[in-house]
C-alpha atoms as a PDB file:
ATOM      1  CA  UNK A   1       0.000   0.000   0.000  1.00  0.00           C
ATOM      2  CA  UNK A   2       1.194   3.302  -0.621  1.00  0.00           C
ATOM      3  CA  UNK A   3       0.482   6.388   2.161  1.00  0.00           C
ATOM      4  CA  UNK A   4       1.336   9.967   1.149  1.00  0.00           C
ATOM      5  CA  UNK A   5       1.492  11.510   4.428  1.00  0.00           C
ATOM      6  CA  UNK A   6       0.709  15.250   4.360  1.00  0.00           C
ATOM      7  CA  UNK A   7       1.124  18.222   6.744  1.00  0.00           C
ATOM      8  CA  UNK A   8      -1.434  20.771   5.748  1.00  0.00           C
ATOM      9  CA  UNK A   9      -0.289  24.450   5.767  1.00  0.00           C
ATOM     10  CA  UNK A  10      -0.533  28.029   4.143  1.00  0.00           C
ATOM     11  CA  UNK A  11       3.471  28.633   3.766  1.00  0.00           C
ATOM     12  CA  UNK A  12       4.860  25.086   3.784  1.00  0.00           C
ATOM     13  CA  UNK A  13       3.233  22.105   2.904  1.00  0.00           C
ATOM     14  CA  UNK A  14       5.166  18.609   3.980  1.00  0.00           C
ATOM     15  CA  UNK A  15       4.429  15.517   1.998  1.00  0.00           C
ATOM     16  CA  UNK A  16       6.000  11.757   2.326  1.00  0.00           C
ATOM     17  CA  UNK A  17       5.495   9.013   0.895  1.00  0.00           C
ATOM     18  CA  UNK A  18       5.808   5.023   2.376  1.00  0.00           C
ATOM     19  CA  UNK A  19       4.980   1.660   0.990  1.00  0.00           C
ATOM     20  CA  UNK A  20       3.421  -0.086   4.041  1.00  0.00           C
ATOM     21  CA  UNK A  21       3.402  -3.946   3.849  1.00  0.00           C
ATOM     22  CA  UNK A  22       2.678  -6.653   6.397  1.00  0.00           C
ATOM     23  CA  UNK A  23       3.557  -4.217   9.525  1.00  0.00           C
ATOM     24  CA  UNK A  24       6.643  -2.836   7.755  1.00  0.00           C
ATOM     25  CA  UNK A  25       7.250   0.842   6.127  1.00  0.00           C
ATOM     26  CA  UNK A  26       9.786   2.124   3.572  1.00  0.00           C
ATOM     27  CA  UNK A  27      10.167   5.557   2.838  1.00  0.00           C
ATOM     28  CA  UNK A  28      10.135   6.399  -0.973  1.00  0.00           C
ATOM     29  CA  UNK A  29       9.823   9.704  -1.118  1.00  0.00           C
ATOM     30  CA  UNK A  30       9.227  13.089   0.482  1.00  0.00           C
ATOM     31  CA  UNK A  31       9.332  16.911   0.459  1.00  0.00           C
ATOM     32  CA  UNK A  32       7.566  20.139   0.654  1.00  0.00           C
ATOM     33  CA  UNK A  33       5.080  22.420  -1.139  1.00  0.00           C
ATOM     34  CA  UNK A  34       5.949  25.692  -0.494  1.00  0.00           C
ATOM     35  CA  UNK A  35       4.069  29.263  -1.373  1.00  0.00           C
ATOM     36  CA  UNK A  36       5.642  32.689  -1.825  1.00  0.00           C
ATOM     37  CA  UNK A  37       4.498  35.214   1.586  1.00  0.00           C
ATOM     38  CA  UNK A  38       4.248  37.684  -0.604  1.00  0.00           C
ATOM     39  CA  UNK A  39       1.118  35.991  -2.673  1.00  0.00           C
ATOM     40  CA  UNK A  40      -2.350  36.898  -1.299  1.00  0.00           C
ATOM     41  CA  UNK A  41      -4.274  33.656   0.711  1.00  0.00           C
ATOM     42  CA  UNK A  42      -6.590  33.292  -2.519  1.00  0.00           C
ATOM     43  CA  UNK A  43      -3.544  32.491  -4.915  1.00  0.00           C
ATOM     44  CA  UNK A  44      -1.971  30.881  -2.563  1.00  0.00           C
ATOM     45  CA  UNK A  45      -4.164  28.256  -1.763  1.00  0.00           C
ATOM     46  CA  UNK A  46      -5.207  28.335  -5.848  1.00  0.00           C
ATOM     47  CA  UNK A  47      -1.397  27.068  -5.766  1.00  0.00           C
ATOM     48  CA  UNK A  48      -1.346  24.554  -3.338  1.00  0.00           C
ATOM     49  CA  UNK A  49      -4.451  22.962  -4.639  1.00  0.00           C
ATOM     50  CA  UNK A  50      -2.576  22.454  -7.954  1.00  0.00           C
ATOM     51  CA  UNK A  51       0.346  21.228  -6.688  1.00  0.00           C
ATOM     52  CA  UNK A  52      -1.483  19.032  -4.135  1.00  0.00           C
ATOM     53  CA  UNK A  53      -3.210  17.650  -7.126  1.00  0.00           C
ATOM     54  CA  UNK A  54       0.234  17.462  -9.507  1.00  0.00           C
ATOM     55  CA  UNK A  55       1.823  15.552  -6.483  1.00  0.00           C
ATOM     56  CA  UNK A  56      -1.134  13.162  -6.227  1.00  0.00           C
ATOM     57  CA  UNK A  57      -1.535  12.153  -9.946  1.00  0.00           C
ATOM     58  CA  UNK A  58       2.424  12.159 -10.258  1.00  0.00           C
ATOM     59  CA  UNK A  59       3.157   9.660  -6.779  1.00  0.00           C
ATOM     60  CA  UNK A  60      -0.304   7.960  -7.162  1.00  0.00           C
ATOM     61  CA  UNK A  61      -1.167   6.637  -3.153  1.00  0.00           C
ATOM     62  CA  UNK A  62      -3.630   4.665  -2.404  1.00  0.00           C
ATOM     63  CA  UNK A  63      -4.594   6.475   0.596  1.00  0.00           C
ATOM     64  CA  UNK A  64      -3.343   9.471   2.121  1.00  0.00           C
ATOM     65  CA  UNK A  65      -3.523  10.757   5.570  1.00  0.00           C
ATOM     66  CA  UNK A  66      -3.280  14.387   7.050  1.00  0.00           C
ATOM     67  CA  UNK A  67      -3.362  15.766  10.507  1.00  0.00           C
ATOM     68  CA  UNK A  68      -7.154  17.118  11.759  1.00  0.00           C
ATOM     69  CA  UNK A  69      -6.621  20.744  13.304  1.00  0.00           C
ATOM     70  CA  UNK A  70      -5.218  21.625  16.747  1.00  0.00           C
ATOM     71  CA  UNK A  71      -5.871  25.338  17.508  1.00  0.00           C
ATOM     72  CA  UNK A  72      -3.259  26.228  19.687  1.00  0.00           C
ATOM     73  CA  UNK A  73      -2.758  29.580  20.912  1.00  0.00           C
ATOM     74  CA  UNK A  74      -2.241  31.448  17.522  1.00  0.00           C
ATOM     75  CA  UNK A  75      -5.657  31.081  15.996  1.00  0.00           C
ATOM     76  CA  UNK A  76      -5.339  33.369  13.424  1.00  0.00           C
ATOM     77  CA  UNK A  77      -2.335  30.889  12.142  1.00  0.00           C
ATOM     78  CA  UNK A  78      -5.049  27.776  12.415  1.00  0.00           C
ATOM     79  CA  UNK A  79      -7.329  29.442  10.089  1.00  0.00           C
ATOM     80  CA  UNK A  80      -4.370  29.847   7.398  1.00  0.00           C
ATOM     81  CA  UNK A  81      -3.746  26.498   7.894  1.00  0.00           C
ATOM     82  CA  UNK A  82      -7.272  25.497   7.738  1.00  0.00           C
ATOM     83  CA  UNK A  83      -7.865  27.348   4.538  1.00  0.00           C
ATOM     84  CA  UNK A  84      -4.515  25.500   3.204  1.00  0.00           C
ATOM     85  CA  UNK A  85      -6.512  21.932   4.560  1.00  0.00           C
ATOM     86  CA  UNK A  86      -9.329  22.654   2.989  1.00  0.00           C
ATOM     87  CA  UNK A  87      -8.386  22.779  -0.155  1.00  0.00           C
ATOM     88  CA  UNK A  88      -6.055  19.357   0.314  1.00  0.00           C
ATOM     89  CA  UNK A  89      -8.711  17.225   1.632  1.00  0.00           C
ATOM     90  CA  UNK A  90     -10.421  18.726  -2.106  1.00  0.00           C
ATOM     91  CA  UNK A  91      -7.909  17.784  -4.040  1.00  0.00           C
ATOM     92  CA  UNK A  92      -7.671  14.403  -2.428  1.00  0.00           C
ATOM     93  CA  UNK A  93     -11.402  14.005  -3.284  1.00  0.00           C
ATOM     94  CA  UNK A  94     -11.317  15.634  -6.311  1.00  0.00           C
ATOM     95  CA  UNK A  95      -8.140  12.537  -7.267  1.00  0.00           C
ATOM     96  CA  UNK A  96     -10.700   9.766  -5.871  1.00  0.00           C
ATOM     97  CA  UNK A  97      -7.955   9.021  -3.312  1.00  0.00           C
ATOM     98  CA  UNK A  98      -9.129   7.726   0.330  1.00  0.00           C
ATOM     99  CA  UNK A  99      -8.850  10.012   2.772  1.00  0.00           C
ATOM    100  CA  UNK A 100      -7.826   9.731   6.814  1.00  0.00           C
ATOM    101  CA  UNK A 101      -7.144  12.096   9.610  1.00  0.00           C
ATOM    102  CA  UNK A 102      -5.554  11.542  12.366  1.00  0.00           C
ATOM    103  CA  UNK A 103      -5.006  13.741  15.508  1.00  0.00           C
ATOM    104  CA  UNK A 104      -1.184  14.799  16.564  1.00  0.00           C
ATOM    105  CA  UNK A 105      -1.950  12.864  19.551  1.00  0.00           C
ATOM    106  CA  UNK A 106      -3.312   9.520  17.736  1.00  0.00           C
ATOM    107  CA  UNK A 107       0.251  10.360  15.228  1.00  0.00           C
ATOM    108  CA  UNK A 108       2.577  10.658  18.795  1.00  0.00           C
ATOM    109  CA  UNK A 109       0.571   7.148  19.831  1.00  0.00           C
ATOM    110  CA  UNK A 110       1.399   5.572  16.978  1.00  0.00           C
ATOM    111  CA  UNK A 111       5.126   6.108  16.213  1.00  0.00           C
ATOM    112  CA  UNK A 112       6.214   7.053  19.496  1.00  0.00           C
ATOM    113  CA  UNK A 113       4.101   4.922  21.719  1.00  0.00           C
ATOM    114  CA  UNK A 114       3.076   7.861  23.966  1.00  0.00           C
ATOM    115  CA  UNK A 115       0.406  10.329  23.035  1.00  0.00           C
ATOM    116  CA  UNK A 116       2.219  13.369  24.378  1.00  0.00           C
ATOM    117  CA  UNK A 117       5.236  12.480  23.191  1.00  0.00           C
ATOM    118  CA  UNK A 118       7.522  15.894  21.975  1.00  0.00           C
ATOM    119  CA  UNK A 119       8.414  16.793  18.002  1.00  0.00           C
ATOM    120  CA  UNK A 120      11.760  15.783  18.740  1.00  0.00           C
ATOM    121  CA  UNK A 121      11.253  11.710  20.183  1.00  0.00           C
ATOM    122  CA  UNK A 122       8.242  11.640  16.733  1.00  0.00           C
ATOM    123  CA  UNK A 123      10.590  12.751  14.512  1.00  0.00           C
ATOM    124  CA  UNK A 124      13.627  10.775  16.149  1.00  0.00           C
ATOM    125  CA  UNK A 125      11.178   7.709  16.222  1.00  0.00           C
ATOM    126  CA  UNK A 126      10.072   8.408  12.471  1.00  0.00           C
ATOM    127  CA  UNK A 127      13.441   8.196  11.391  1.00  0.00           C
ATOM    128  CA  UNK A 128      14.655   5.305  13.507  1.00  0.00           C
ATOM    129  CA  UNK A 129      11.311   3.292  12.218  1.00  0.00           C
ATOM    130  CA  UNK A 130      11.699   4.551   8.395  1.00  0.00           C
ATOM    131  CA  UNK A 131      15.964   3.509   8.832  1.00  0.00           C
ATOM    132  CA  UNK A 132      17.264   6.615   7.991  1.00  0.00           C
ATOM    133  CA  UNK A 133      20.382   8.588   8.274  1.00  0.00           C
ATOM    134  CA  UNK A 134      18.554  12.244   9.327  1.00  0.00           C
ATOM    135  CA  UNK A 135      15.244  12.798   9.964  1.00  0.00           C
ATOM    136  CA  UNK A 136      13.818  14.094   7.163  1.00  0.00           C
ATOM    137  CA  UNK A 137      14.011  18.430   6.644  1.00  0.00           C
ATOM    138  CA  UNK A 138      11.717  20.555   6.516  1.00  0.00           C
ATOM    139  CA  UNK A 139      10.406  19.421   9.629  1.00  0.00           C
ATOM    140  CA  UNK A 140       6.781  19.754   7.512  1.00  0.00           C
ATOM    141  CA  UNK A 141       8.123  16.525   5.516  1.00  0.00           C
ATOM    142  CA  UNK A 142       9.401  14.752   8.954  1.00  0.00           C
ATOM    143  CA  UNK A 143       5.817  15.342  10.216  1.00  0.00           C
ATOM    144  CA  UNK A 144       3.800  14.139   7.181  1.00  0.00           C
ATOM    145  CA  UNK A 145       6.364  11.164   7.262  1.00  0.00           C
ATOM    146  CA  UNK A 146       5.140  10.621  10.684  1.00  0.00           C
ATOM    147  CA  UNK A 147       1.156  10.779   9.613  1.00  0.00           C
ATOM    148  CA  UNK A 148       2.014   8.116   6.912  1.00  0.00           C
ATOM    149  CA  UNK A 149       2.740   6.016   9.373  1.00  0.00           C
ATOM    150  CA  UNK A 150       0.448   6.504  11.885  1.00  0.00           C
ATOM    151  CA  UNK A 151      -1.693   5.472   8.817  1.00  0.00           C
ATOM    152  CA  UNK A 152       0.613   2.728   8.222  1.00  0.00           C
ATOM    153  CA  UNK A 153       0.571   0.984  11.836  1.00  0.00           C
ATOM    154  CA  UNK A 154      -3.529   1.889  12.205  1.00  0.00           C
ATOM    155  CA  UNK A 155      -4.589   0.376   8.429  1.00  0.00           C
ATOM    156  CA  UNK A 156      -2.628  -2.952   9.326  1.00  0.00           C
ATOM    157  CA  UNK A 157      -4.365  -3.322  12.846  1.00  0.00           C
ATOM    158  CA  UNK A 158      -5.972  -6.472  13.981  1.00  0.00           C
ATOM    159  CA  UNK A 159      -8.754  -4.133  15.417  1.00  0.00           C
ATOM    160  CA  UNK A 160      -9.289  -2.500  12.222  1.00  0.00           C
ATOM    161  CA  UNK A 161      -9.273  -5.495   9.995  1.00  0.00           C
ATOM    162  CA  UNK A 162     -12.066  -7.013  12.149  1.00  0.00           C
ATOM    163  CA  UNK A 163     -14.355  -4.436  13.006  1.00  0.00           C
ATOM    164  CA  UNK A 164     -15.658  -7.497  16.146  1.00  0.00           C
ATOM    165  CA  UNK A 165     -12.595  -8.136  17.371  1.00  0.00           C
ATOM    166  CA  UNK A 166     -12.220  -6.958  21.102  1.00  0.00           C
ATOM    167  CA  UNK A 167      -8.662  -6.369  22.957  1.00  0.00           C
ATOM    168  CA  UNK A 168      -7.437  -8.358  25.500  1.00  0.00           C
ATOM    169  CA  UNK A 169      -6.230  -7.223  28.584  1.00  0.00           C
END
């Protein structure tokens, strides 16, 4: 299966790419989208759209998987970012490609272990799991590595291949 992993924003757009296969992940590929500050919102997300598009019909996942929205304490940052989402999650619909979002704390659960784990242990953790020599830069393309495989280790669950199945304790 192949996950495009993407970190949704207005300047800087991560993007990475695994092939996931019986519980283990290879990195293939992975970068940024990036927009001029000097454009106004309206071209700028006319830009990422295309390019979210281009990247999609160029690396051709079968799913991909981008981070829901954490307002923090600069909200007038989340609504760039939003706006920069939004038109993403179109393009990914607009492609036919599956769609899943995952929260930063599901992402820090799944490649870290811990739910409020730091950037630094994910992307440590991302590059120890993907066998790399650096973690990934921009740290945009280290985090969308890191929501390709939180898609990666969720998608092969027991629990989600068997919708009955119950943990045991």
């Amino acid at each position: 299966m192949l996950i495009l992993g993407i970190d949704p924003g207005i300047a800087t757009i991560g993007f990475g790419l695994l092939e996931a296969d019986h519980g283990q992940a290879r990195m293939l590929r992975y970068g940024a989208i990036t927009t001029p500050a000097g454009l106004p919102l309206s071209r700028r997300l006319f830009q990422i759209e295309n390019d979210t598009e281009e990247l999609l019909r160029q690396l051709r996942p079968d799913a991909v998987s981008i981070e829901e929205l954490f307002f923090n304490n600069n909200i007038t940052t989340g609504i760039a970012v939003a706006h920069g989402r939004g038109v993403i999650l179109y393009a990914a619909e607009k492609c036919g490609v599956p769609l899943f979002e995952y929260t930063p704390s599901q992402v820090k659960q799944a490649v870290v272990g811990y739910g409020r784990a730091d950037k630094r242990q994910v992307m440590e953790m991302t590059r120890m799991l993907l066998k790399l020599q650096a973690v990934p830069r921009p740290d945009d393309a280290a985090d969308a590595l890191a929501l390709a495989l939180c898609h990666a280790r969720c998608c092969t669950s027991l629990l989600s291949q068997n919708p009955d199945a119950k943990p045991t304790v």
